[in-house]
PDB file of N, CA and C in Angstrom:
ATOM      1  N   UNK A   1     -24.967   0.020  12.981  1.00  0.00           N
ATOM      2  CA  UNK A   1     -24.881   1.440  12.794  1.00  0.00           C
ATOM      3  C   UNK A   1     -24.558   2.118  14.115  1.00  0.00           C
ATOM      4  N   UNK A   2     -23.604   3.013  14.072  1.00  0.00           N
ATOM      5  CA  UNK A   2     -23.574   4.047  15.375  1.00  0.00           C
ATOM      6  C   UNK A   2     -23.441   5.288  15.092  1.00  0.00           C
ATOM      7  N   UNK A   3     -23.315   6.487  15.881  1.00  0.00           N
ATOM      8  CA  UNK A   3     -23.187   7.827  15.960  1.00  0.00           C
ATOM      9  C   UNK A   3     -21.875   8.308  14.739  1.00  0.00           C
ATOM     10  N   UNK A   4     -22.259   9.198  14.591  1.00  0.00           N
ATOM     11  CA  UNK A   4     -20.800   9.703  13.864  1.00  0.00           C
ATOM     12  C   UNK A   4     -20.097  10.324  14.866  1.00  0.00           C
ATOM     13  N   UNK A   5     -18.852  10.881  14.681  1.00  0.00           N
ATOM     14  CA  UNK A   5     -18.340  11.524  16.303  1.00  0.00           C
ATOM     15  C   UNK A   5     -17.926  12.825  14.987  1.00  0.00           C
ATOM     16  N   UNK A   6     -17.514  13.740  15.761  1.00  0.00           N
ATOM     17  CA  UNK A   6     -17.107  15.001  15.774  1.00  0.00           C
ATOM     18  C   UNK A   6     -17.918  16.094  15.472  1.00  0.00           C
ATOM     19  N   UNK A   7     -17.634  17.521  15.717  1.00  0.00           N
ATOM     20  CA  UNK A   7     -18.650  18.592  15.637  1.00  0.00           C
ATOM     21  C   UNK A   7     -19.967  18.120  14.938  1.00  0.00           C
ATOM     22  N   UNK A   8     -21.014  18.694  15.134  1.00  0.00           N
ATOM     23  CA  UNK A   8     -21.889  19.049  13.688  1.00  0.00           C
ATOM     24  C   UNK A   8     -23.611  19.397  14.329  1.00  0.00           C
ATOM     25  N   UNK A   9     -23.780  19.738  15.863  1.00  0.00           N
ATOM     26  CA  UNK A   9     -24.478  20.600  16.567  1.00  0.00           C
ATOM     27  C   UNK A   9     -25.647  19.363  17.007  1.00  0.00           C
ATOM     28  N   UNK A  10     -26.686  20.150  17.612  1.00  0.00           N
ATOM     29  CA  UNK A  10     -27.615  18.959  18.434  1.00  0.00           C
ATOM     30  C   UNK A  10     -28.179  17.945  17.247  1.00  0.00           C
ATOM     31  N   UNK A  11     -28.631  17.992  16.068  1.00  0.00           N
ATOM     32  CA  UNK A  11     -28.720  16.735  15.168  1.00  0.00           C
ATOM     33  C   UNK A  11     -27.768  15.548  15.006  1.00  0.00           C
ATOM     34  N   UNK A  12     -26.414  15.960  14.567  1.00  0.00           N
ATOM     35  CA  UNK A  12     -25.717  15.408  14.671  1.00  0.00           C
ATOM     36  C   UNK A  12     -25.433  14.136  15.992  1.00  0.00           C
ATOM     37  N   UNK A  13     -25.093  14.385  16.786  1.00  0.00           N
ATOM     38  CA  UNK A  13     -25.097  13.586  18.059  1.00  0.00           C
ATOM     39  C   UNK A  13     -26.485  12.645  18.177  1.00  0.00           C
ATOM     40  N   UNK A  14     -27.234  12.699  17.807  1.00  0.00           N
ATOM     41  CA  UNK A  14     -28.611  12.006  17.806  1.00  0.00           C
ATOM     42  C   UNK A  14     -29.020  11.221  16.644  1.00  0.00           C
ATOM     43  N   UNK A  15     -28.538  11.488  15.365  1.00  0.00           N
ATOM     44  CA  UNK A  15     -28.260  10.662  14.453  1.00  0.00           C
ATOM     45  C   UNK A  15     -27.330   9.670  13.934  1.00  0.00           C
ATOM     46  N   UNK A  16     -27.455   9.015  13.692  1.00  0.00           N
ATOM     47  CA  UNK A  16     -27.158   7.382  12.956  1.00  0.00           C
ATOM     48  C   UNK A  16     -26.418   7.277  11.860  1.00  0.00           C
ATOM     49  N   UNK A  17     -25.533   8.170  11.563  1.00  0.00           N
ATOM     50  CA  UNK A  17     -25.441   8.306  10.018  1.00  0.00           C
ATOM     51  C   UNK A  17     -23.723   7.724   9.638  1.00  0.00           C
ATOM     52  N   UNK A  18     -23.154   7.094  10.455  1.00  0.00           N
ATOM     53  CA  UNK A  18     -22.065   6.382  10.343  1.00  0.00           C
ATOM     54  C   UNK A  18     -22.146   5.254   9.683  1.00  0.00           C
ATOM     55  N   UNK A  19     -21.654   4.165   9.298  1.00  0.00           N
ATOM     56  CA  UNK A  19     -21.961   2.846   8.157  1.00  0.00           C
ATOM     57  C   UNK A  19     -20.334   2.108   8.758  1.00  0.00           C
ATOM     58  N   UNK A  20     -20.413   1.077   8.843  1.00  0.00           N
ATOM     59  CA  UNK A  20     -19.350   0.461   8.732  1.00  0.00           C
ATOM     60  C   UNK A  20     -19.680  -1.015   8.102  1.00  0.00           C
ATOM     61  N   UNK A  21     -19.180  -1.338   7.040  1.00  0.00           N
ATOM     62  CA  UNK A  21     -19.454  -2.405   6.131  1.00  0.00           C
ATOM     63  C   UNK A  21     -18.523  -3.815   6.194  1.00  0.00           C
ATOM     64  N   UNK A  22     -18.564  -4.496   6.202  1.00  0.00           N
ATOM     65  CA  UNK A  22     -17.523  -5.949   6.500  1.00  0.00           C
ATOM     66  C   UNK A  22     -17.590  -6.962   5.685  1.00  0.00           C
ATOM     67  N   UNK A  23     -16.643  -7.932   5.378  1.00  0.00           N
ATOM     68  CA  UNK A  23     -16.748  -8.623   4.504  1.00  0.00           C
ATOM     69  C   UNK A  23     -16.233  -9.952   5.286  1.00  0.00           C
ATOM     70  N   UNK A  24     -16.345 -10.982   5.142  1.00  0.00           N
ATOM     71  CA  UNK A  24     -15.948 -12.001   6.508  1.00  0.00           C
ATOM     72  C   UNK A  24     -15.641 -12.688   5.075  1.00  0.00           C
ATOM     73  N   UNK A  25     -14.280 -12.747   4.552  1.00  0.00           N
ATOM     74  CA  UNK A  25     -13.553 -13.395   3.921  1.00  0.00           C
ATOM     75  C   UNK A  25     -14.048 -15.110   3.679  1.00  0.00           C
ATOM     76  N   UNK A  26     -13.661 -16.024   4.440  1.00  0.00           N
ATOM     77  CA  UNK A  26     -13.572 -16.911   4.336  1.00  0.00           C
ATOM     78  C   UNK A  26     -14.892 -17.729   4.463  1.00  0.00           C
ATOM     79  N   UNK A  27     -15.901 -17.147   4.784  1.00  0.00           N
ATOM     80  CA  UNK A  27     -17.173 -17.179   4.533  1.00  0.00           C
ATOM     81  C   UNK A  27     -17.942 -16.758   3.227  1.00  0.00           C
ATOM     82  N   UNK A  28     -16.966 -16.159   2.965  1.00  0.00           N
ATOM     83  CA  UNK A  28     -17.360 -15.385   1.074  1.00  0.00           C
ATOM     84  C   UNK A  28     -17.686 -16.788   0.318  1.00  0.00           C
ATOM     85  N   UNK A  29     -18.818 -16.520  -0.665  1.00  0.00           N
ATOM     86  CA  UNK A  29     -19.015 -17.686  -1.895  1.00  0.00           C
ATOM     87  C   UNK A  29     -18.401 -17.110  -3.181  1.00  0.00           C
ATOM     88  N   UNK A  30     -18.315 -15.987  -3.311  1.00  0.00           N
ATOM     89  CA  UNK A  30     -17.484 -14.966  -4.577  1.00  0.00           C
ATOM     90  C   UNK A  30     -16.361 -15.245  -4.388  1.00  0.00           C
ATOM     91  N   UNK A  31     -15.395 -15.853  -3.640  1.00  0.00           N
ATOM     92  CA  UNK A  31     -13.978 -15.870  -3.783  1.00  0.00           C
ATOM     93  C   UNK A  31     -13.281 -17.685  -4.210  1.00  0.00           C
ATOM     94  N   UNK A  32     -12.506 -17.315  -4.854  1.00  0.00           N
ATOM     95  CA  UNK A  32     -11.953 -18.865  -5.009  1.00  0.00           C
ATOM     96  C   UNK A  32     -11.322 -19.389  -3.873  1.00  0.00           C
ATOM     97  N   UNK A  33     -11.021 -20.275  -3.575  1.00  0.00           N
ATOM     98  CA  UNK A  33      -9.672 -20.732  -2.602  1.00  0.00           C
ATOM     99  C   UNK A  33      -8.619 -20.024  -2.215  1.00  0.00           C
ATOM    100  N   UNK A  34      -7.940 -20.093  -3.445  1.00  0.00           N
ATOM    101  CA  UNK A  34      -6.849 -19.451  -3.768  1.00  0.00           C
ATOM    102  C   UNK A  34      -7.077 -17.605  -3.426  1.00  0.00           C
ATOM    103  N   UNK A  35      -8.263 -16.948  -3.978  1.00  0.00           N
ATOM    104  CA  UNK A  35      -8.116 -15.850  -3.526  1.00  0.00           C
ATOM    105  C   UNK A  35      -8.309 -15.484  -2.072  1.00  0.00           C
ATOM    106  N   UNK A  36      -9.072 -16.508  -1.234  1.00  0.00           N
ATOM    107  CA  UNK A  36      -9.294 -16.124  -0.313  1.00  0.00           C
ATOM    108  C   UNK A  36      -8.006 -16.306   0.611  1.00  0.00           C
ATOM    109  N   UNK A  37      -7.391 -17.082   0.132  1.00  0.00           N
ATOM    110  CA  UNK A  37      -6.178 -17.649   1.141  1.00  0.00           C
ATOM    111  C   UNK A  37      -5.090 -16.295   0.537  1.00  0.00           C
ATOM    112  N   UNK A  38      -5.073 -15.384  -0.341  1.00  0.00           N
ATOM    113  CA  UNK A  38      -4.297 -14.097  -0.734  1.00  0.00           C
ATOM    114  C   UNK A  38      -4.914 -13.418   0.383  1.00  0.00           C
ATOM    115  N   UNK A  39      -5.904 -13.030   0.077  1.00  0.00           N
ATOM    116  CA  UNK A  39      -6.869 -11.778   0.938  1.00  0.00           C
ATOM    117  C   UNK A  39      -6.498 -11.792   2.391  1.00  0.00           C
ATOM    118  N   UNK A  40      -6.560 -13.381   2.962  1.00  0.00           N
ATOM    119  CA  UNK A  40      -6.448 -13.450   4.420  1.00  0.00           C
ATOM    120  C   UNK A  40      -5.116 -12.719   4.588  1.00  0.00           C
ATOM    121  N   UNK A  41      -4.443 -13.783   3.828  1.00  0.00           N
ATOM    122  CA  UNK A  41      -2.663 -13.109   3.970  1.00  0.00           C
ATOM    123  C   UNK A  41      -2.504 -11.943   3.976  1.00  0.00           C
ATOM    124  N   UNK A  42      -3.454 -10.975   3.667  1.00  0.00           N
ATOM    125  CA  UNK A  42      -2.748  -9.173   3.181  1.00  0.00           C
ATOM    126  C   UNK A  42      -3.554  -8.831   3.729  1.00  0.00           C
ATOM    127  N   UNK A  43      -4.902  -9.024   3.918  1.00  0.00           N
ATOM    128  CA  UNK A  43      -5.269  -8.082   4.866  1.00  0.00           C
ATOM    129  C   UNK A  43      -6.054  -8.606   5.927  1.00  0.00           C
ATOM    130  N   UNK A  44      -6.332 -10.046   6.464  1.00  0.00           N
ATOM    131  CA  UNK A  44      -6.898 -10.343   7.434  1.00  0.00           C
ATOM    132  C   UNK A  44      -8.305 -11.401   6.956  1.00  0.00           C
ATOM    133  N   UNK A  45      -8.967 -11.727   7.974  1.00  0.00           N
ATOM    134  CA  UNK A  45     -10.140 -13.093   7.739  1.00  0.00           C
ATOM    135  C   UNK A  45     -11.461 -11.990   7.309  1.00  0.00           C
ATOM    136  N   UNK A  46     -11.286 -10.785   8.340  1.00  0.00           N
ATOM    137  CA  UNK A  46     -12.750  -9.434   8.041  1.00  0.00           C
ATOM    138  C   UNK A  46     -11.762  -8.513   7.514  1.00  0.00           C
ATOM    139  N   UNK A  47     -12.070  -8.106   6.307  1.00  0.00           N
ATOM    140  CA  UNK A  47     -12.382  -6.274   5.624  1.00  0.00           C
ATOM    141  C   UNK A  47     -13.089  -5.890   6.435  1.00  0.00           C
ATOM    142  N   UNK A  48     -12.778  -4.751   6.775  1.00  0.00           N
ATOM    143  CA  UNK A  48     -13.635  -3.151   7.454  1.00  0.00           C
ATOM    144  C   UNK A  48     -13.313  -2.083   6.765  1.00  0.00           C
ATOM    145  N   UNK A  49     -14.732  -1.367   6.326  1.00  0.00           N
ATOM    146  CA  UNK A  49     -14.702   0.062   5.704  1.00  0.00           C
ATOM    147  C   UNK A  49     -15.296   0.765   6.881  1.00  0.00           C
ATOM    148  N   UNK A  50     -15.408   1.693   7.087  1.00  0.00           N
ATOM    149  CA  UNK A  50     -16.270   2.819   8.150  1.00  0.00           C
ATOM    150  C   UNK A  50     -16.396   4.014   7.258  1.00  0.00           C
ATOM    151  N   UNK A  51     -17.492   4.265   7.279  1.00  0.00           N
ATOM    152  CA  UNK A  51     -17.811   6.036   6.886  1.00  0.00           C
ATOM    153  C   UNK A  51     -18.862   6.618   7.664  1.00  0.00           C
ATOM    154  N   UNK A  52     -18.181   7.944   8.016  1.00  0.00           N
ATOM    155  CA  UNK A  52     -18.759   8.677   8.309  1.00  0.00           C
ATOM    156  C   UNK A  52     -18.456  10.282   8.283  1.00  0.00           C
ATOM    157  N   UNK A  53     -18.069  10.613   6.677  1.00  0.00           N
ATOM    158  CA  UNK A  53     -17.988  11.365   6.241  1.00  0.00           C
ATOM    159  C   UNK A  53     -19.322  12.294   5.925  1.00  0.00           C
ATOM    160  N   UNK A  54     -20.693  11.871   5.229  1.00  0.00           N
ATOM    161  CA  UNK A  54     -21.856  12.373   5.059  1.00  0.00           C
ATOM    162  C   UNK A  54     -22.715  12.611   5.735  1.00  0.00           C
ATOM    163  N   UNK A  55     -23.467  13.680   5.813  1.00  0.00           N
ATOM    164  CA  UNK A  55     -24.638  13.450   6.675  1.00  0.00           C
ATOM    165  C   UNK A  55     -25.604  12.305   6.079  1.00  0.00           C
ATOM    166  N   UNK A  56     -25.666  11.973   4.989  1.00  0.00           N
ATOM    167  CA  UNK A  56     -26.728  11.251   5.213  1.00  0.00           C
ATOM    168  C   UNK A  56     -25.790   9.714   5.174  1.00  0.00           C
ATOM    169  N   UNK A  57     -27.127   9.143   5.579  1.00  0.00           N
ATOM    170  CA  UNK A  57     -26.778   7.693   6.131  1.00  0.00           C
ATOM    171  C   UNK A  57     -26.701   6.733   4.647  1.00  0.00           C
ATOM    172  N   UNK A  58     -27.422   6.578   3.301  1.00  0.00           N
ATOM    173  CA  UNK A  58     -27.086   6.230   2.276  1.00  0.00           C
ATOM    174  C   UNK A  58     -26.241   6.877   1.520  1.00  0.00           C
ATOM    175  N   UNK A  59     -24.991   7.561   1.551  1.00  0.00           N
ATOM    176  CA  UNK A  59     -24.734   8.283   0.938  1.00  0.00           C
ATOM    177  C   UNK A  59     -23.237   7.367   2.107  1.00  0.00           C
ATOM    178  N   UNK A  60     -23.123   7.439   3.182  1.00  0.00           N
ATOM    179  CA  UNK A  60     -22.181   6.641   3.491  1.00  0.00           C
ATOM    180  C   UNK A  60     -22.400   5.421   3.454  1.00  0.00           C
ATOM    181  N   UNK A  61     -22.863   4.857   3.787  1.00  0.00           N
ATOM    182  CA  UNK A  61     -23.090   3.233   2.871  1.00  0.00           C
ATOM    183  C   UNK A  61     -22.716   3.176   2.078  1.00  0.00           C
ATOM    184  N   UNK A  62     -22.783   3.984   0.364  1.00  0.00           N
ATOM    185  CA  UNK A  62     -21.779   3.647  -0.401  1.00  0.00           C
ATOM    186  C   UNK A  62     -20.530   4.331  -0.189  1.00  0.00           C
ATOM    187  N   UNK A  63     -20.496   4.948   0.272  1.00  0.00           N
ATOM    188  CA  UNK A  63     -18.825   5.546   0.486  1.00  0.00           C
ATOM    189  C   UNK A  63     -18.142   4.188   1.431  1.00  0.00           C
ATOM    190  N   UNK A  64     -19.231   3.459   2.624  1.00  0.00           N
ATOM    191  CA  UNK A  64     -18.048   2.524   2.890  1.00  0.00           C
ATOM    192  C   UNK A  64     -17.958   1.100   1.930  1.00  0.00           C
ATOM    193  N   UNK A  65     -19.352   0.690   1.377  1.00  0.00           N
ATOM    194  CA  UNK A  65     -18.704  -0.247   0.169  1.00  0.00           C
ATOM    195  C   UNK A  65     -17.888   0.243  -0.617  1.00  0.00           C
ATOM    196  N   UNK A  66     -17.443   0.944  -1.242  1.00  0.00           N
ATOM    197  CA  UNK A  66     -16.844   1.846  -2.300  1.00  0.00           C
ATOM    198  C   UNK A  66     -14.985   1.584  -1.341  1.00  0.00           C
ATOM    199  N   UNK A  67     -14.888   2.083  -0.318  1.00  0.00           N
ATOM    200  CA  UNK A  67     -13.748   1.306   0.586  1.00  0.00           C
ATOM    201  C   UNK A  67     -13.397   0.207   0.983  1.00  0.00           C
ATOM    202  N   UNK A  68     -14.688  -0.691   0.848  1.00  0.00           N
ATOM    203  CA  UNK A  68     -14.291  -2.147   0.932  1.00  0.00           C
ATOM    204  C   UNK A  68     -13.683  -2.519  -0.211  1.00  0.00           C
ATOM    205  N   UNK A  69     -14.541  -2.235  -1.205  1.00  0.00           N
ATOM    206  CA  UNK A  69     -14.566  -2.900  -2.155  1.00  0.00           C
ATOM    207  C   UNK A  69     -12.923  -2.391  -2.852  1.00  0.00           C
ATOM    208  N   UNK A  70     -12.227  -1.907  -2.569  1.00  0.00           N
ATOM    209  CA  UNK A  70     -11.050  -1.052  -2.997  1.00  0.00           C
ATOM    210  C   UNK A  70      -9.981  -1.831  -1.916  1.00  0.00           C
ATOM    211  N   UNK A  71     -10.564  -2.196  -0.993  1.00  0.00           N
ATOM    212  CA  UNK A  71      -9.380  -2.733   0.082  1.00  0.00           C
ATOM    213  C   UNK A  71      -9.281  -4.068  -0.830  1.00  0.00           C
ATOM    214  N   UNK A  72     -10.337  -4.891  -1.118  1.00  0.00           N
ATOM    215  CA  UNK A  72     -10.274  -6.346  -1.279  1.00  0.00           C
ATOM    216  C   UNK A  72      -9.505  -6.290  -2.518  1.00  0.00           C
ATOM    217  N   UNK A  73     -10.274  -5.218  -3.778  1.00  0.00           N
ATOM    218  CA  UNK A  73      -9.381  -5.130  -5.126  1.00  0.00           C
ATOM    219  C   UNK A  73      -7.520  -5.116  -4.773  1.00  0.00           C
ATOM    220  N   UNK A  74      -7.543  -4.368  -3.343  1.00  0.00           N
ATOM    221  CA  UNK A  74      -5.679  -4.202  -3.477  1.00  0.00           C
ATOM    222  C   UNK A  74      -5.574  -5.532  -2.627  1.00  0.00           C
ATOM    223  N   UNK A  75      -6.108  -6.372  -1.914  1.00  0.00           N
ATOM    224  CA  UNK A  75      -5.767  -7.383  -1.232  1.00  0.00           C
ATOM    225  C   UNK A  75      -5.425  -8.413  -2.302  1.00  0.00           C
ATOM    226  N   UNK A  76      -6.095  -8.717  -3.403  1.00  0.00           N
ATOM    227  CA  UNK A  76      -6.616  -9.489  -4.468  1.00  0.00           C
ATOM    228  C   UNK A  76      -5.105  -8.973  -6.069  1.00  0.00           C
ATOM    229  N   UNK A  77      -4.917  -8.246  -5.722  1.00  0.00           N
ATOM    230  CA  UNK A  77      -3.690  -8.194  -6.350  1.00  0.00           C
ATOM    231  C   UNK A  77      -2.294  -8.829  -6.711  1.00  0.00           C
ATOM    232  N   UNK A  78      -2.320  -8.824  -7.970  1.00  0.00           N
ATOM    233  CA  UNK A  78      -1.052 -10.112  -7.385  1.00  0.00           C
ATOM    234  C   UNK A  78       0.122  -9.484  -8.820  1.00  0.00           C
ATOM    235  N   UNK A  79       0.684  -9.232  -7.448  1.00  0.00           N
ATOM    236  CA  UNK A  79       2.418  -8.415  -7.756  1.00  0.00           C
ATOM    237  C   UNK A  79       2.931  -9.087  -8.710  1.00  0.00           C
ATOM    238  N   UNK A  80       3.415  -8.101  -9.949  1.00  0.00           N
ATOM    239  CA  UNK A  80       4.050  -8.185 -11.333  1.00  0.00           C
ATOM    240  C   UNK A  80       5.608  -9.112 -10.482  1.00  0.00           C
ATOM    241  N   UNK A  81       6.431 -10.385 -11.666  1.00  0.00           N
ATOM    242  CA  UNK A  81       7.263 -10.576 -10.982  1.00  0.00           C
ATOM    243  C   UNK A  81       8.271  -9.674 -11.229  1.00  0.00           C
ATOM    244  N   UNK A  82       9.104  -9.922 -10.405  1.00  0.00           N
ATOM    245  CA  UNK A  82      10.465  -9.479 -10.490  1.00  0.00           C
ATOM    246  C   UNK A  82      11.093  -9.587 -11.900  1.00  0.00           C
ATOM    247  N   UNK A  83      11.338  -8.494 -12.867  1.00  0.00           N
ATOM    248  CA  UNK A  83      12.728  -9.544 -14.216  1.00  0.00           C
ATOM    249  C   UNK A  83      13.701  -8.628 -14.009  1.00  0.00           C
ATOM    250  N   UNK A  84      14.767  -9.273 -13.077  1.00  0.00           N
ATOM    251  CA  UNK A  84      16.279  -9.306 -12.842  1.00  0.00           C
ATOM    252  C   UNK A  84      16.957  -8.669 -14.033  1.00  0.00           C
ATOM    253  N   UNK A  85      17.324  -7.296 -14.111  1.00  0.00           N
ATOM    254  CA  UNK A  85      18.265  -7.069 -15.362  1.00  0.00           C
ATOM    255  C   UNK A  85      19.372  -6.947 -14.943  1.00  0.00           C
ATOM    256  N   UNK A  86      20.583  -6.630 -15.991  1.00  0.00           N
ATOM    257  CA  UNK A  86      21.861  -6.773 -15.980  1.00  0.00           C
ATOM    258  C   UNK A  86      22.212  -4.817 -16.441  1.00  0.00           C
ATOM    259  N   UNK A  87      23.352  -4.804 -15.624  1.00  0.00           N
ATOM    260  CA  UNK A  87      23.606  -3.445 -16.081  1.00  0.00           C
ATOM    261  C   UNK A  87      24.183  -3.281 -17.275  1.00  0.00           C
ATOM    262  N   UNK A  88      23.875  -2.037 -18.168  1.00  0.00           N
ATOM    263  CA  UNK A  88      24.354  -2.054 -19.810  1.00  0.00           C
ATOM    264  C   UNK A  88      25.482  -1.954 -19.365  1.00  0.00           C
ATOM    265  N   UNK A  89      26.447  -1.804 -21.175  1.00  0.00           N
ATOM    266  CA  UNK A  89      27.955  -1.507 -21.511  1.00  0.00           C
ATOM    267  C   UNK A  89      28.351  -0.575 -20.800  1.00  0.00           C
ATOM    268  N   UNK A  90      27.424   0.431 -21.380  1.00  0.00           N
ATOM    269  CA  UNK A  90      27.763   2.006 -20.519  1.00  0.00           C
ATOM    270  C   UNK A  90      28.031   2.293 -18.929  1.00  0.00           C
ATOM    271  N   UNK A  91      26.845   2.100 -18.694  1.00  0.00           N
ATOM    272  CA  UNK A  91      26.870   1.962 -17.167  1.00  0.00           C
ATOM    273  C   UNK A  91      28.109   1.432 -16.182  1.00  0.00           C
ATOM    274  N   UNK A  92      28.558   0.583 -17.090  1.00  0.00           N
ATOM    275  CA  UNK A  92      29.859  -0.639 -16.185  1.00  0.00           C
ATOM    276  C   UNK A  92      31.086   0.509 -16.202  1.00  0.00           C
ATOM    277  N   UNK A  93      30.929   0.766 -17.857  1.00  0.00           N
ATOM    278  CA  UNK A  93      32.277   1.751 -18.363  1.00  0.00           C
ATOM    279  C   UNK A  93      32.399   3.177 -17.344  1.00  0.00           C
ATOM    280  N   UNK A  94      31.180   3.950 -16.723  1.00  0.00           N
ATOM    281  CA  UNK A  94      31.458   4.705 -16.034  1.00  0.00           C
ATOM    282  C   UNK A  94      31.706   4.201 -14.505  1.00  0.00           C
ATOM    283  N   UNK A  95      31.075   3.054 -14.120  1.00  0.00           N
ATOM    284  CA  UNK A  95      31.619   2.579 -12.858  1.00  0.00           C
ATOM    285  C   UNK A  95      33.073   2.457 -12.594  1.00  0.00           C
ATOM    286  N   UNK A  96      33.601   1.586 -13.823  1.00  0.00           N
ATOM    287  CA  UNK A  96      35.128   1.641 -13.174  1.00  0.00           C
ATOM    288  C   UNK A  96      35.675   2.656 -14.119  1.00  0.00           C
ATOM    289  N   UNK A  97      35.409   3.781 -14.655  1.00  0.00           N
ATOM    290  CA  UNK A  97      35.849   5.212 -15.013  1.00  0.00           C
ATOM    291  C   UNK A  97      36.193   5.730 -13.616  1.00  0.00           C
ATOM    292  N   UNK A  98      35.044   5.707 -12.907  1.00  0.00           N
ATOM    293  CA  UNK A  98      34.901   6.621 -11.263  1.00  0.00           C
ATOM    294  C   UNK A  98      35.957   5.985 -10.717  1.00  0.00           C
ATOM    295  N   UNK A  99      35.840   4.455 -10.456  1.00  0.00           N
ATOM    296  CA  UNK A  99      36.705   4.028  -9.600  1.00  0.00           C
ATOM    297  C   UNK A  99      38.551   4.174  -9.812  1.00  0.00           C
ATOM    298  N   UNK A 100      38.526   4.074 -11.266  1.00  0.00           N
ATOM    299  CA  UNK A 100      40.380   5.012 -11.401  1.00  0.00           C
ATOM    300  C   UNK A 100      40.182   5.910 -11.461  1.00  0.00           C
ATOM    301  N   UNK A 101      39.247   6.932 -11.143  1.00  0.00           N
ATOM    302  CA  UNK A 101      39.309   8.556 -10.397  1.00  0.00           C
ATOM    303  C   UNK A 101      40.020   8.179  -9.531  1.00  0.00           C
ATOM    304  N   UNK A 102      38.777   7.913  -8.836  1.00  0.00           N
ATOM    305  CA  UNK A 102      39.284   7.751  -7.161  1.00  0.00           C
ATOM    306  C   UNK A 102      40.352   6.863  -6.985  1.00  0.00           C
ATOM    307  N   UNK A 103      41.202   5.971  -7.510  1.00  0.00           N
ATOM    308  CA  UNK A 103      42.276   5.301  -7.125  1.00  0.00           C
ATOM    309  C   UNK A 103      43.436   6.399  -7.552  1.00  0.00           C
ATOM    310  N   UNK A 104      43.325   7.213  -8.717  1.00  0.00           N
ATOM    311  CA  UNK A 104      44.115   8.179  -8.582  1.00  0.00           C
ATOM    312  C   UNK A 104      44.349   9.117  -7.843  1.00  0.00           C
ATOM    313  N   UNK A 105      42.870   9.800  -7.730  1.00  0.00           N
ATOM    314  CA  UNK A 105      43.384  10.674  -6.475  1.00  0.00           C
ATOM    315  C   UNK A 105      43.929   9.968  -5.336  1.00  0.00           C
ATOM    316  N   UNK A 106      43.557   8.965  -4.413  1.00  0.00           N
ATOM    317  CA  UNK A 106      44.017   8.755  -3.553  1.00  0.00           C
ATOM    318  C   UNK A 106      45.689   8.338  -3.605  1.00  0.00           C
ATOM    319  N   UNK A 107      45.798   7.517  -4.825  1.00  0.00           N
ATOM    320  CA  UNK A 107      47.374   7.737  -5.232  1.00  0.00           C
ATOM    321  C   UNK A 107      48.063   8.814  -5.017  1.00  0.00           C
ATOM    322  N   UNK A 108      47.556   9.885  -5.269  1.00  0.00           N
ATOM    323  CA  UNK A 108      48.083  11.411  -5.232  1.00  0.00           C
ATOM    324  C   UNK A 108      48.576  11.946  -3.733  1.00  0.00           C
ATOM    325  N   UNK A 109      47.551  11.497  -3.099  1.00  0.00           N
ATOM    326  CA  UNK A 109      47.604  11.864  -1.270  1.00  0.00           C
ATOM    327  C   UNK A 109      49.084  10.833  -0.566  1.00  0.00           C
ATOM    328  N   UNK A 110      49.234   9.982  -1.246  1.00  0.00           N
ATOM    329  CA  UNK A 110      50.513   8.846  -0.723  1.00  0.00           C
ATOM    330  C   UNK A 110      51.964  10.167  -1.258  1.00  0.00           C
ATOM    331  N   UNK A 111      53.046   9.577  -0.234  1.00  0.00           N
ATOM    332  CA  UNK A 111      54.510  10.185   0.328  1.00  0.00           C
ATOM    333  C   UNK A 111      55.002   9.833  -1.583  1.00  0.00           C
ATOM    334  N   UNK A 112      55.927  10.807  -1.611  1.00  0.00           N
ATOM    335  CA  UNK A 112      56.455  10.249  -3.475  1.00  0.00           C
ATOM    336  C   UNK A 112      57.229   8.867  -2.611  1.00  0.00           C
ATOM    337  N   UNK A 113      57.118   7.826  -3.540  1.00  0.00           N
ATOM    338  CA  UNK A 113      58.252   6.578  -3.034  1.00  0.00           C
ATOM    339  C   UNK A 113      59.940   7.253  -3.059  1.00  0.00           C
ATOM    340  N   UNK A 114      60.727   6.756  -2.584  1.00  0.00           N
ATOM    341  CA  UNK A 114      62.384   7.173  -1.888  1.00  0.00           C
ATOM    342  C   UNK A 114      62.788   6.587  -3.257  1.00  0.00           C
ATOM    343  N   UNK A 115      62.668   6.279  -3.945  1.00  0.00           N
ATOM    344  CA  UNK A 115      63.574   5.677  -5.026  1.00  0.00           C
ATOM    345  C   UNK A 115      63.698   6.820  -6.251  1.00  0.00           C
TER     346      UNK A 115
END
């Protein structure tokens, strides 16, 4: 536990009411293998929450589990795959619509041929 820092008059500075909570990953018995070897990868071997939003000192304690526990949930995530689509009929039909625009106009900007 340490000080909270910023304004909040002579109590403040003399009280304790900061929390910083940790989770030492690879020491965890709640995690599988596999999750722990995700977790390390994304966010490191220790989670750190810090609060010191509240005056009181239980009241940040759960505010910093409540941040751990939200870091590890997004560490622990595991990204929808990729499914590769193909562009529709439509879509193609206005691509090369645009593109004989533009080959016309630029046709237009060329000298008339001498013949």
């Amino acid at each position: 536990m340490s000080r909270s820092s910023g304004p909040g008059g002579q109590h403040a500075q003399k009280s304790s009411t900061r929390v910083e909570a940790s989770l030492d990953v690879e020491a965890s018995t709640a995690l599988t293998d596999i999750q722990k070897h995700r977790v390390v990868g994304r966010a490191g071997a220790v989670i750190r929450a810090v609060s010191q939003d509240e005056r009181s000192q239980a009241r940040n304690r759960e505010l910093a589990i409540e941040r751990l526990v939200q870091k590890l949930r997004e560490a622990l995530a595991v990204p929808r795959p990729r499914v590769p689509t193909r562009p529709g009929a439509n879509a193609r039909q206005r691509r090369l619509e645009g593109k004989r625009r533009r080959a016309r106009t630029k046709a237009l900007r060329k000298p008339p041929s001498p013949e």
